[in-house]
PDB file of N, CA and C in Angstrom:
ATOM      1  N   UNK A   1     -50.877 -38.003 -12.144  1.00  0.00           N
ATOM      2  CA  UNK A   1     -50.741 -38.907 -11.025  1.00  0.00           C
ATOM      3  C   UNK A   1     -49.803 -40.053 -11.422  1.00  0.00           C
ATOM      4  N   UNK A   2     -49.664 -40.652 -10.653  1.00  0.00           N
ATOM      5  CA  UNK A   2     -48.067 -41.765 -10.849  1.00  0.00           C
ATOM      6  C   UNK A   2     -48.408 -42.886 -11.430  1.00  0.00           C
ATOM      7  N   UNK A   3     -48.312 -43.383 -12.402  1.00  0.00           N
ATOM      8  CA  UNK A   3     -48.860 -44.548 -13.778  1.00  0.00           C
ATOM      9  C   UNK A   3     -47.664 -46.237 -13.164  1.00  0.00           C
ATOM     10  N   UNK A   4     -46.819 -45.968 -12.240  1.00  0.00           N
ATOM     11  CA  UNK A   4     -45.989 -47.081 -11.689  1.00  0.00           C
ATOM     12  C   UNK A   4     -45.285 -46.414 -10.516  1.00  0.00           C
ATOM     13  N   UNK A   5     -44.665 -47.820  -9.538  1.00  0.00           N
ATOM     14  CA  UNK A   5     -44.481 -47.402  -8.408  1.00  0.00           C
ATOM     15  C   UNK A   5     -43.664 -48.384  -7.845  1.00  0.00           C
ATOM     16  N   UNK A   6     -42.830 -48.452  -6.902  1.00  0.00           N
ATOM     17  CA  UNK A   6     -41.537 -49.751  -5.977  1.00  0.00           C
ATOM     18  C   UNK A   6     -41.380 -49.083  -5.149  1.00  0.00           C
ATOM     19  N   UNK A   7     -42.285 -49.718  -3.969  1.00  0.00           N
ATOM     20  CA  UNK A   7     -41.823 -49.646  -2.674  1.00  0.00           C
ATOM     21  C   UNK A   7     -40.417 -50.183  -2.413  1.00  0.00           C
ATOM     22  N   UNK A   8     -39.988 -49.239  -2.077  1.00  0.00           N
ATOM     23  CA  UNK A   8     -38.316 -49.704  -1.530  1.00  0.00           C
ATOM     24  C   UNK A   8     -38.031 -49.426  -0.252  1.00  0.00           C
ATOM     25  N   UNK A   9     -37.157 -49.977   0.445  1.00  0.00           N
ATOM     26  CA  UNK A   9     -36.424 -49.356   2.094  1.00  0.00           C
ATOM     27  C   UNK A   9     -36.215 -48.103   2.360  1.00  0.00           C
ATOM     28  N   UNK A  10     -36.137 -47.400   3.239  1.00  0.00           N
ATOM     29  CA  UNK A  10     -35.964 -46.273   3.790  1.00  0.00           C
ATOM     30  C   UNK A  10     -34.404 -45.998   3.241  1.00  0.00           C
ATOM     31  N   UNK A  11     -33.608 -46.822   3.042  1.00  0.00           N
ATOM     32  CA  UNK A  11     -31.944 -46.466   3.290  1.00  0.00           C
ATOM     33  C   UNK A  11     -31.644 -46.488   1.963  1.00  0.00           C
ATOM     34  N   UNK A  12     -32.745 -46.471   0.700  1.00  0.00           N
ATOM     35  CA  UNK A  12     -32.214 -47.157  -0.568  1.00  0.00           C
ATOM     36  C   UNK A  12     -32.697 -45.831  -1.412  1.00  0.00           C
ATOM     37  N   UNK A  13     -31.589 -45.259  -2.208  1.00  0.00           N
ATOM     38  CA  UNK A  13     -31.596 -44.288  -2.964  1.00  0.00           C
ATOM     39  C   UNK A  13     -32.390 -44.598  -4.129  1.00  0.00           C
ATOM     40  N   UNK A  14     -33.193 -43.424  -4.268  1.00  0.00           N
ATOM     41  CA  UNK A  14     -33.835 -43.124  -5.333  1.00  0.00           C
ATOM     42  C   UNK A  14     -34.002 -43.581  -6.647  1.00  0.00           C
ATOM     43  N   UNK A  15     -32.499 -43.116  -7.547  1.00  0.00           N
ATOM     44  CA  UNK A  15     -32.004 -43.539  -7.831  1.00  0.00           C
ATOM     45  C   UNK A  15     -31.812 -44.860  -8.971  1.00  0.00           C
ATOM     46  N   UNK A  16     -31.864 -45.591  -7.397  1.00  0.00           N
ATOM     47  CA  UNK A  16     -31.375 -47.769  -8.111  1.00  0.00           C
ATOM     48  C   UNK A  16     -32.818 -48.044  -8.286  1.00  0.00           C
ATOM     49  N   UNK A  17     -33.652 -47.294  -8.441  1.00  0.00           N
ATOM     50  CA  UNK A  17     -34.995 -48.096  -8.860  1.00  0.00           C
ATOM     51  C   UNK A  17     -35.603 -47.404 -10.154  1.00  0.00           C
ATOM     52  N   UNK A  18     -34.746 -46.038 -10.871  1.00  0.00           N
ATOM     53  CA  UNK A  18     -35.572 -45.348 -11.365  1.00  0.00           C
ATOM     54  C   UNK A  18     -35.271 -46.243 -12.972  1.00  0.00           C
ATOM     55  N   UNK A  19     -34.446 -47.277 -13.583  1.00  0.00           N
ATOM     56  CA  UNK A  19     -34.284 -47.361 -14.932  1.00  0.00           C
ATOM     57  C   UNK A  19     -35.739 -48.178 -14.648  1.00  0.00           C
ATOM     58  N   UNK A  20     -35.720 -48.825 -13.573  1.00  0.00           N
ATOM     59  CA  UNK A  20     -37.074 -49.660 -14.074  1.00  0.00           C
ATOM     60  C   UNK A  20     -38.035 -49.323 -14.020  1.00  0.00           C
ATOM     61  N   UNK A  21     -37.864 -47.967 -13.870  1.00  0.00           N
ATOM     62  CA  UNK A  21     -39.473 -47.586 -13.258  1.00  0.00           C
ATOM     63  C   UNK A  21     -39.545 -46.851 -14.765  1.00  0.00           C
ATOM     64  N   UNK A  22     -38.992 -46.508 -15.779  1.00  0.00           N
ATOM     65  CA  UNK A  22     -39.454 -45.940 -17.089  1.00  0.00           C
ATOM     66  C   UNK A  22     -39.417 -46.747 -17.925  1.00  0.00           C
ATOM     67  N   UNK A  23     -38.451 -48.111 -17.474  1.00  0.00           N
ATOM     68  CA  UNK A  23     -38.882 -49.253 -18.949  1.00  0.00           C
ATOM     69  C   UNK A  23     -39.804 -49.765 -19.671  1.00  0.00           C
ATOM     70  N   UNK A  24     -40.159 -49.519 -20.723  1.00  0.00           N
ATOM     71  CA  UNK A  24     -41.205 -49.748 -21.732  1.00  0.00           C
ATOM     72  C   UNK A  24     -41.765 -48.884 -21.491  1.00  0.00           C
ATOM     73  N   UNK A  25     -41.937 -47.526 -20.740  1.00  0.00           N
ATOM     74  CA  UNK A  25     -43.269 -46.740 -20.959  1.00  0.00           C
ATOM     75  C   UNK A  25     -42.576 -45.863 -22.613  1.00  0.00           C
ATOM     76  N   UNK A  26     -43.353 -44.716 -23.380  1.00  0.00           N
ATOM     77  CA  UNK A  26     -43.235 -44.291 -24.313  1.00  0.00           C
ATOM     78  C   UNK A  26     -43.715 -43.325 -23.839  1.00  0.00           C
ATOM     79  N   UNK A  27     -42.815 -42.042 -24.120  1.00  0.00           N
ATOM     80  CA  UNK A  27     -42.452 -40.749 -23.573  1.00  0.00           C
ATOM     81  C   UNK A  27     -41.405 -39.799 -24.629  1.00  0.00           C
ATOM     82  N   UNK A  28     -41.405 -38.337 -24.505  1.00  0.00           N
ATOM     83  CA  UNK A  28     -40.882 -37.985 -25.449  1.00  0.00           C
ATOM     84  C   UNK A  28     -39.336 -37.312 -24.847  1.00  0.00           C
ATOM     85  N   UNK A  29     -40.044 -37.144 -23.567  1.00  0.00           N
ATOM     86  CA  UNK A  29     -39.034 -36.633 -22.463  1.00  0.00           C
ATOM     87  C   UNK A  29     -38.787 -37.052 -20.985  1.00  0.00           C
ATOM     88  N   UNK A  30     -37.672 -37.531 -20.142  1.00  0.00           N
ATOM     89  CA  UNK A  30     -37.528 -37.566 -18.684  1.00  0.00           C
ATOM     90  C   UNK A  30     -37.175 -36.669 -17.791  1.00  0.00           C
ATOM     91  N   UNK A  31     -38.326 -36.082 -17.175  1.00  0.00           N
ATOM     92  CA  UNK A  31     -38.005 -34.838 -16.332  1.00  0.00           C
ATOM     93  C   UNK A  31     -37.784 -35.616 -15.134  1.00  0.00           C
ATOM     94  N   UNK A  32     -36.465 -35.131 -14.273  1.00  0.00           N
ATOM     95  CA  UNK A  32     -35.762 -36.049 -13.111  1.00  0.00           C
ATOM     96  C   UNK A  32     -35.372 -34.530 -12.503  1.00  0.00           C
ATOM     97  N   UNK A  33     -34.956 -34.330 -11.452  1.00  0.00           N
ATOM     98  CA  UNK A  33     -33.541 -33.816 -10.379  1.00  0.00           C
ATOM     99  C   UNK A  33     -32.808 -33.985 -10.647  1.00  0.00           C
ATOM    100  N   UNK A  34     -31.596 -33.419  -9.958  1.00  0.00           N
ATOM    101  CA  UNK A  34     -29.935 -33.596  -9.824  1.00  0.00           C
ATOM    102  C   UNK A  34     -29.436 -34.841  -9.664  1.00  0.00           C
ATOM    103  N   UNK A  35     -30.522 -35.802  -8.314  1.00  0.00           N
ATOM    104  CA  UNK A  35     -30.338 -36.818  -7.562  1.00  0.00           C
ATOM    105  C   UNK A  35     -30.459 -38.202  -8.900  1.00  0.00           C
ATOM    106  N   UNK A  36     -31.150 -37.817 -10.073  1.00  0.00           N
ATOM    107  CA  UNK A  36     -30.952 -39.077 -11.131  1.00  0.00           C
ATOM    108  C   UNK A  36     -30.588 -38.896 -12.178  1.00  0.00           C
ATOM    109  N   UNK A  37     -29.504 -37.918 -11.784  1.00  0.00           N
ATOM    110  CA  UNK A  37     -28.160 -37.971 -12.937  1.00  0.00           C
ATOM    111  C   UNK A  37     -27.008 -38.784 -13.170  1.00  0.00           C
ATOM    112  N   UNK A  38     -27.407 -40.271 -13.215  1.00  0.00           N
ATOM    113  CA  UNK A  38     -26.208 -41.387 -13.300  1.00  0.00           C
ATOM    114  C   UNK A  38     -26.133 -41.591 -14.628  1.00  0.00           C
ATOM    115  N   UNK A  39     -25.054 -42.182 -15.075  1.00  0.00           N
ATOM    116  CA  UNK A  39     -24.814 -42.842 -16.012  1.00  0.00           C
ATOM    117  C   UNK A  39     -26.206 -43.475 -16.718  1.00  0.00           C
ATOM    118  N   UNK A  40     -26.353 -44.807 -15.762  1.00  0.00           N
ATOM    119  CA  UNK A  40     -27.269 -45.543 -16.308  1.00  0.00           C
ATOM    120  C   UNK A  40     -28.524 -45.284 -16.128  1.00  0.00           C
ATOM    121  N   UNK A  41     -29.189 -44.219 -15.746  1.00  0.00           N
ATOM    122  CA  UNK A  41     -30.683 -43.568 -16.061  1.00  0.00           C
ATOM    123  C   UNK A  41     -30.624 -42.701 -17.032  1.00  0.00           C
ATOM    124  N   UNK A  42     -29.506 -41.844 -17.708  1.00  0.00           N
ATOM    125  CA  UNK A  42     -29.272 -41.609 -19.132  1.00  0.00           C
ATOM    126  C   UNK A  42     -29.269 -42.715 -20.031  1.00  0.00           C
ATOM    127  N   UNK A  43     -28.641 -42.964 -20.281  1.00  0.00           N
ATOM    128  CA  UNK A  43     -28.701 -44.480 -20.907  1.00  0.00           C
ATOM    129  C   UNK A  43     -29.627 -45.280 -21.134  1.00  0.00           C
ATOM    130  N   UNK A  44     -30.670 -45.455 -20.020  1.00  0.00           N
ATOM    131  CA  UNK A  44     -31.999 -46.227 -20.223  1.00  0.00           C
ATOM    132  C   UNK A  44     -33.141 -45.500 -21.060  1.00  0.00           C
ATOM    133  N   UNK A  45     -32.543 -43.869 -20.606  1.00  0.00           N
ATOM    134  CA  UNK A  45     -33.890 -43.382 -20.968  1.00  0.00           C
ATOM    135  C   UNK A  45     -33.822 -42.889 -22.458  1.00  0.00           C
ATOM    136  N   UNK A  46     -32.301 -43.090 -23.080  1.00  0.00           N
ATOM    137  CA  UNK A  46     -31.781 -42.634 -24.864  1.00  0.00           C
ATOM    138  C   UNK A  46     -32.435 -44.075 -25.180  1.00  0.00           C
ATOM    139  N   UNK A  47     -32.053 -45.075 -24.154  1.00  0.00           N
ATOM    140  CA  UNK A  47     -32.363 -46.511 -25.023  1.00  0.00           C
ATOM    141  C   UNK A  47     -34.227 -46.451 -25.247  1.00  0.00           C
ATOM    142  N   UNK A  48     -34.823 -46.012 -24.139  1.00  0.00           N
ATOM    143  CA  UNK A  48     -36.516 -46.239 -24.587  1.00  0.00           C
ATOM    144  C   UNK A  48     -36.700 -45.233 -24.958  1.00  0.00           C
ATOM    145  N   UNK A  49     -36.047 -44.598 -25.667  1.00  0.00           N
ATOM    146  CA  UNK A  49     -36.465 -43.209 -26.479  1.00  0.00           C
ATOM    147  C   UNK A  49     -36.768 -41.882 -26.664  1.00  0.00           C
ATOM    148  N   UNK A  50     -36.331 -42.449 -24.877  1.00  0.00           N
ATOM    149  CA  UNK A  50     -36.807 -40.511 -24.765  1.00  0.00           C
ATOM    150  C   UNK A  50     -35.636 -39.819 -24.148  1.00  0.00           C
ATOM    151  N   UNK A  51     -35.731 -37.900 -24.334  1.00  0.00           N
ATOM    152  CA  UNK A  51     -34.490 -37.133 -24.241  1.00  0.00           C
ATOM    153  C   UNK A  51     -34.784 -37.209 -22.546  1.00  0.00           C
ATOM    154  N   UNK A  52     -33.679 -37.057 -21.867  1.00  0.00           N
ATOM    155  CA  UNK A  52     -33.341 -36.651 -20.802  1.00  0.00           C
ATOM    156  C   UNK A  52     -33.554 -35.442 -20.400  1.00  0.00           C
ATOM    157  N   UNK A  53     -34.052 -34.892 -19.220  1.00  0.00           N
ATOM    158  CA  UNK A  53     -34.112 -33.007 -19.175  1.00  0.00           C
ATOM    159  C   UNK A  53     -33.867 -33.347 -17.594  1.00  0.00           C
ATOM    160  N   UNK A  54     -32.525 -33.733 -17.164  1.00  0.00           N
ATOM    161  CA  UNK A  54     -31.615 -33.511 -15.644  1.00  0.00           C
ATOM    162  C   UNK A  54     -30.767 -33.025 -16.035  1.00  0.00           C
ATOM    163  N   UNK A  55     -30.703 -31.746 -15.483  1.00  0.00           N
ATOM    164  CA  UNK A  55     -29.767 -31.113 -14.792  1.00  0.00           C
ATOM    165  C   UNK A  55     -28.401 -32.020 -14.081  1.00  0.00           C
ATOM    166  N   UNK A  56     -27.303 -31.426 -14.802  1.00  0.00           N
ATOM    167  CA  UNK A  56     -26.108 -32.268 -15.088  1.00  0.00           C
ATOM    168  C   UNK A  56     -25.729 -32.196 -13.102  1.00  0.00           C
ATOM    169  N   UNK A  57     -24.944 -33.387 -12.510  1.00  0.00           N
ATOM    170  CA  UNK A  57     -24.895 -32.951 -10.926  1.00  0.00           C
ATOM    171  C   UNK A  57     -23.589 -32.163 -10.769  1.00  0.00           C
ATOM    172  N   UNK A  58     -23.232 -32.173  -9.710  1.00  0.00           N
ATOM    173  CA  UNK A  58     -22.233 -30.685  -9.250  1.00  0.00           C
ATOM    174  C   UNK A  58     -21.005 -31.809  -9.556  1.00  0.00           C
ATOM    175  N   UNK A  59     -20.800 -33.233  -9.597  1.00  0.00           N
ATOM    176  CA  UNK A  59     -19.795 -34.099  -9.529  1.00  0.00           C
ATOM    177  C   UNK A  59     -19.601 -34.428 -10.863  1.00  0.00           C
ATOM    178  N   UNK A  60     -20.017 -33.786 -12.089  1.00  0.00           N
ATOM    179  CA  UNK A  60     -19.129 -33.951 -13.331  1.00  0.00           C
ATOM    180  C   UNK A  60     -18.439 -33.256 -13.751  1.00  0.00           C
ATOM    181  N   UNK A  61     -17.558 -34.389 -14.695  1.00  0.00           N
ATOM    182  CA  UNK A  61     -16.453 -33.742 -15.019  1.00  0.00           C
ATOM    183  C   UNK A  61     -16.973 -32.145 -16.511  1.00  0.00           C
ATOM    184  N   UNK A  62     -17.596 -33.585 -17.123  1.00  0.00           N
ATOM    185  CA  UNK A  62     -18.490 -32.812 -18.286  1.00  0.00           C
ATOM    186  C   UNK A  62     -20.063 -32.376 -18.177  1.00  0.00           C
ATOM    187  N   UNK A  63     -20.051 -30.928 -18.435  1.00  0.00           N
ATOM    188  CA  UNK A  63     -21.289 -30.440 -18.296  1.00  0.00           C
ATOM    189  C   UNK A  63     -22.572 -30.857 -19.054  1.00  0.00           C
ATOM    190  N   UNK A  64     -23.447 -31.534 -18.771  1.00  0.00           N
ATOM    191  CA  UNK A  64     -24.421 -32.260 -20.116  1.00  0.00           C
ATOM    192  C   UNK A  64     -25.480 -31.010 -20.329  1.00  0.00           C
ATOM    193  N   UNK A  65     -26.123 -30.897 -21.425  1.00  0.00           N
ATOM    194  CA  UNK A  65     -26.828 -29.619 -21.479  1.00  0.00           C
ATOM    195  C   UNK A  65     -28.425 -30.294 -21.610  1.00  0.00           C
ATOM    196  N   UNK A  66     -29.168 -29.393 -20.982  1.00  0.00           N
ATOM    197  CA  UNK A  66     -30.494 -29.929 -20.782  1.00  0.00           C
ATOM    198  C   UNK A  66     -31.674 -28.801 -20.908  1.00  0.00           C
ATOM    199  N   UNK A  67     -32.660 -29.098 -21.477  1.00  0.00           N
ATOM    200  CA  UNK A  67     -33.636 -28.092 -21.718  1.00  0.00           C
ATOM    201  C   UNK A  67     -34.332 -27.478 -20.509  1.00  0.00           C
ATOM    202  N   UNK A  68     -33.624 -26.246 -19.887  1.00  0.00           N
ATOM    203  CA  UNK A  68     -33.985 -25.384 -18.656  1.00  0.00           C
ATOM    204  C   UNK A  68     -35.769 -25.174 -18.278  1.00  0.00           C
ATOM    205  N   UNK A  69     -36.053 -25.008 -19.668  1.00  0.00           N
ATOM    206  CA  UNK A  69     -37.551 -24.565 -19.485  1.00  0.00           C
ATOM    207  C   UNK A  69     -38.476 -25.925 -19.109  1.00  0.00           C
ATOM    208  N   UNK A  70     -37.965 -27.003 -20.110  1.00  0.00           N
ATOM    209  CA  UNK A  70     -39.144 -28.118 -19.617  1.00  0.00           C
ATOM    210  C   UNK A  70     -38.755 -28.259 -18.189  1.00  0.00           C
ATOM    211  N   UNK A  71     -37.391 -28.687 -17.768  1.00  0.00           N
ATOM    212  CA  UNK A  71     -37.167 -28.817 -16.206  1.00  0.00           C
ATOM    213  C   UNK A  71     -38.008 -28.162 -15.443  1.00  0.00           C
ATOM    214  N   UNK A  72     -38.407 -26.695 -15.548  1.00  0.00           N
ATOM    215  CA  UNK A  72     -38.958 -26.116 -14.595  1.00  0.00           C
ATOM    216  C   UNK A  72     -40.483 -26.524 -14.647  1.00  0.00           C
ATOM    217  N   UNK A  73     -40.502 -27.111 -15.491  1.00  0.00           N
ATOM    218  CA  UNK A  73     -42.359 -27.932 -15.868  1.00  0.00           C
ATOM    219  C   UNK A  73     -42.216 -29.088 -14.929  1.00  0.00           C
ATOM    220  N   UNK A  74     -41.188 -29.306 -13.899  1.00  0.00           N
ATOM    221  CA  UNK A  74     -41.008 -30.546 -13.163  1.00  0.00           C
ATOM    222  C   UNK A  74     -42.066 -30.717 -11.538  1.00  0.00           C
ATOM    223  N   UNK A  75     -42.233 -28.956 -11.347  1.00  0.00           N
ATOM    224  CA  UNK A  75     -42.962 -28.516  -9.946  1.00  0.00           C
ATOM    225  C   UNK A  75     -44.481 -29.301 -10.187  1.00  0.00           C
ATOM    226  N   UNK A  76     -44.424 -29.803 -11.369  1.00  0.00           N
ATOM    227  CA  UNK A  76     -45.986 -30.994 -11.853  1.00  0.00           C
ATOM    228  C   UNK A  76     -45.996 -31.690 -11.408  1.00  0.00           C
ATOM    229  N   UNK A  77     -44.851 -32.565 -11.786  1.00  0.00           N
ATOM    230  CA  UNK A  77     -44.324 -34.081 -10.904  1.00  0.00           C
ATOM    231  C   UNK A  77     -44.703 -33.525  -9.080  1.00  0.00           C
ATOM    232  N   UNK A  78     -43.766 -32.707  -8.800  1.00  0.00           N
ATOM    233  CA  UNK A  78     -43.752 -32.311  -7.220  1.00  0.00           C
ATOM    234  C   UNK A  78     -45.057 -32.224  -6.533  1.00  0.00           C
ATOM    235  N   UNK A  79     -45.756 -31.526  -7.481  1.00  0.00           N
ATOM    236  CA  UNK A  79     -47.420 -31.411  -6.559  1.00  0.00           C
ATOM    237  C   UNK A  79     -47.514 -32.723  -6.738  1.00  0.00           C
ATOM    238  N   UNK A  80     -47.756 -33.324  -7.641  1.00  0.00           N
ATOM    239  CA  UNK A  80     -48.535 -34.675  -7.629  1.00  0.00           C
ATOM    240  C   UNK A  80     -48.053 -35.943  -6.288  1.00  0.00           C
ATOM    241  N   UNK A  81     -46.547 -35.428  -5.985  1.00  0.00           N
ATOM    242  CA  UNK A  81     -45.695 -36.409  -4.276  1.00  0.00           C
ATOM    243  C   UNK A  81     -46.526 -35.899  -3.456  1.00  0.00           C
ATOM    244  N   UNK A  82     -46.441 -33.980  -3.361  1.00  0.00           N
ATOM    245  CA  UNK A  82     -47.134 -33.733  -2.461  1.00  0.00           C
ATOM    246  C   UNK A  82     -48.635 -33.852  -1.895  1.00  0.00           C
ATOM    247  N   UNK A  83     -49.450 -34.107  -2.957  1.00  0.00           N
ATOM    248  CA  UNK A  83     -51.133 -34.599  -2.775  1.00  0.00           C
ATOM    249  C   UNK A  83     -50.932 -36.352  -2.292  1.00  0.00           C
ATOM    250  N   UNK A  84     -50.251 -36.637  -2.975  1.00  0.00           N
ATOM    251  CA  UNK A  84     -50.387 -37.978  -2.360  1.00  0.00           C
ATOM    252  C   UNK A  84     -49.633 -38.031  -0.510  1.00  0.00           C
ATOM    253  N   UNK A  85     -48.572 -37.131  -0.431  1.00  0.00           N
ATOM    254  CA  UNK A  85     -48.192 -36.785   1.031  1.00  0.00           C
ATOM    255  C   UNK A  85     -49.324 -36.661   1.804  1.00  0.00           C
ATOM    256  N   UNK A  86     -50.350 -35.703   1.507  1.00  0.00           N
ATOM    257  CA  UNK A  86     -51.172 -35.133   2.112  1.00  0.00           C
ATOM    258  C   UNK A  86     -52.212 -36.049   2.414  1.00  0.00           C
ATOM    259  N   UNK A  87     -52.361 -36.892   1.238  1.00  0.00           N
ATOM    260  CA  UNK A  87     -53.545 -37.922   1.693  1.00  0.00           C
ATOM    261  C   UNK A  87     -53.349 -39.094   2.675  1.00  0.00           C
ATOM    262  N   UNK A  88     -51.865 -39.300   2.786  1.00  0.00           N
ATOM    263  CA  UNK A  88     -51.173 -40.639   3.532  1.00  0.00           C
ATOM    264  C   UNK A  88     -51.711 -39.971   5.090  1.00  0.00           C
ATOM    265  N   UNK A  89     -52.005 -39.014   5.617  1.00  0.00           N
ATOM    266  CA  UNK A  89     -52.183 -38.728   6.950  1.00  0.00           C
ATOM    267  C   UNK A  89     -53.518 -39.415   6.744  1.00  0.00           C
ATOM    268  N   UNK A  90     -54.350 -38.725   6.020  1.00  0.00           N
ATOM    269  CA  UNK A  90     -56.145 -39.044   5.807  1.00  0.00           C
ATOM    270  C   UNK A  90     -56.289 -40.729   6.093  1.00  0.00           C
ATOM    271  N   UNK A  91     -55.538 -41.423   5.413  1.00  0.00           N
ATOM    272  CA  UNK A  91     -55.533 -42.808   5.291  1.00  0.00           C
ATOM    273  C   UNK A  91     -55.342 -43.508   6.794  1.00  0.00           C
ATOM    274  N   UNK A  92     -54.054 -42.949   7.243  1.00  0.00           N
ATOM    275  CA  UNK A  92     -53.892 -43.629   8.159  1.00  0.00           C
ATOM    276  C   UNK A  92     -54.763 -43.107   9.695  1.00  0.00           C
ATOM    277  N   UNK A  93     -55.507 -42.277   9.204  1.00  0.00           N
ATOM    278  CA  UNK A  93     -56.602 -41.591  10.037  1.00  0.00           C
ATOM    279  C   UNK A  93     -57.575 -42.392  10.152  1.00  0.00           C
ATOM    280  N   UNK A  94     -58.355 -43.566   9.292  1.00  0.00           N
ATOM    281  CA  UNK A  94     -59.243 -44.330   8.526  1.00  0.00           C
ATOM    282  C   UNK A  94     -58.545 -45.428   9.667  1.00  0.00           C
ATOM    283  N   UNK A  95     -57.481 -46.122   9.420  1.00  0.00           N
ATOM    284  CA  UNK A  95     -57.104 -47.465   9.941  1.00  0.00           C
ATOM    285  C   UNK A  95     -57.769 -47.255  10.956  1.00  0.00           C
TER     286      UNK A  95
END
């Protein structure tokens, strides 16, 4: 389940919130998407120590190589959006 969290705007990419959302945690690896393959979410995540496992995006020049198998250990992360999806109806059923 999700250990931190930033509510952000509807119009605001993914993305510009994710270096802060791993700073200071201690991790051995960052399993991400295509969508947080920037510069500087590599970068944050060599600086707090842990390897990167994104899949390089279709817009580089240079191909970065990434461990295929943990990536696919990512559908973990996914259930865990989707249970919390599922419960946001329940909730607002309650109000």
């Amino acid at each position: 389940m999700p250990v931190r969290f930033f509510i952000t705007s509807g119009a605001t990419v993914d993305c510009t919130a994710a270096a802060r959302l791993i700073e200071g945690f201690q991790a051995e690896y960052l399993l991400a998407d295509r969508g947080y393959d920037t510069d500087a979410i590599i970068l944050k995540a060599v600086d707090e120590g842990m390897t990167p496992v994104i899949p390089p995006g279709k817009n580089r020049n240079h191909l970065r190589e990434y461990d295929e198998y943990l990536y696919k250990l990512r559908h973990l992360v996914e259930n865990a959006f989707r249970l919390l999806k599922r419960r946001r109806g329940i909730a607002a059923a309650l109000r």
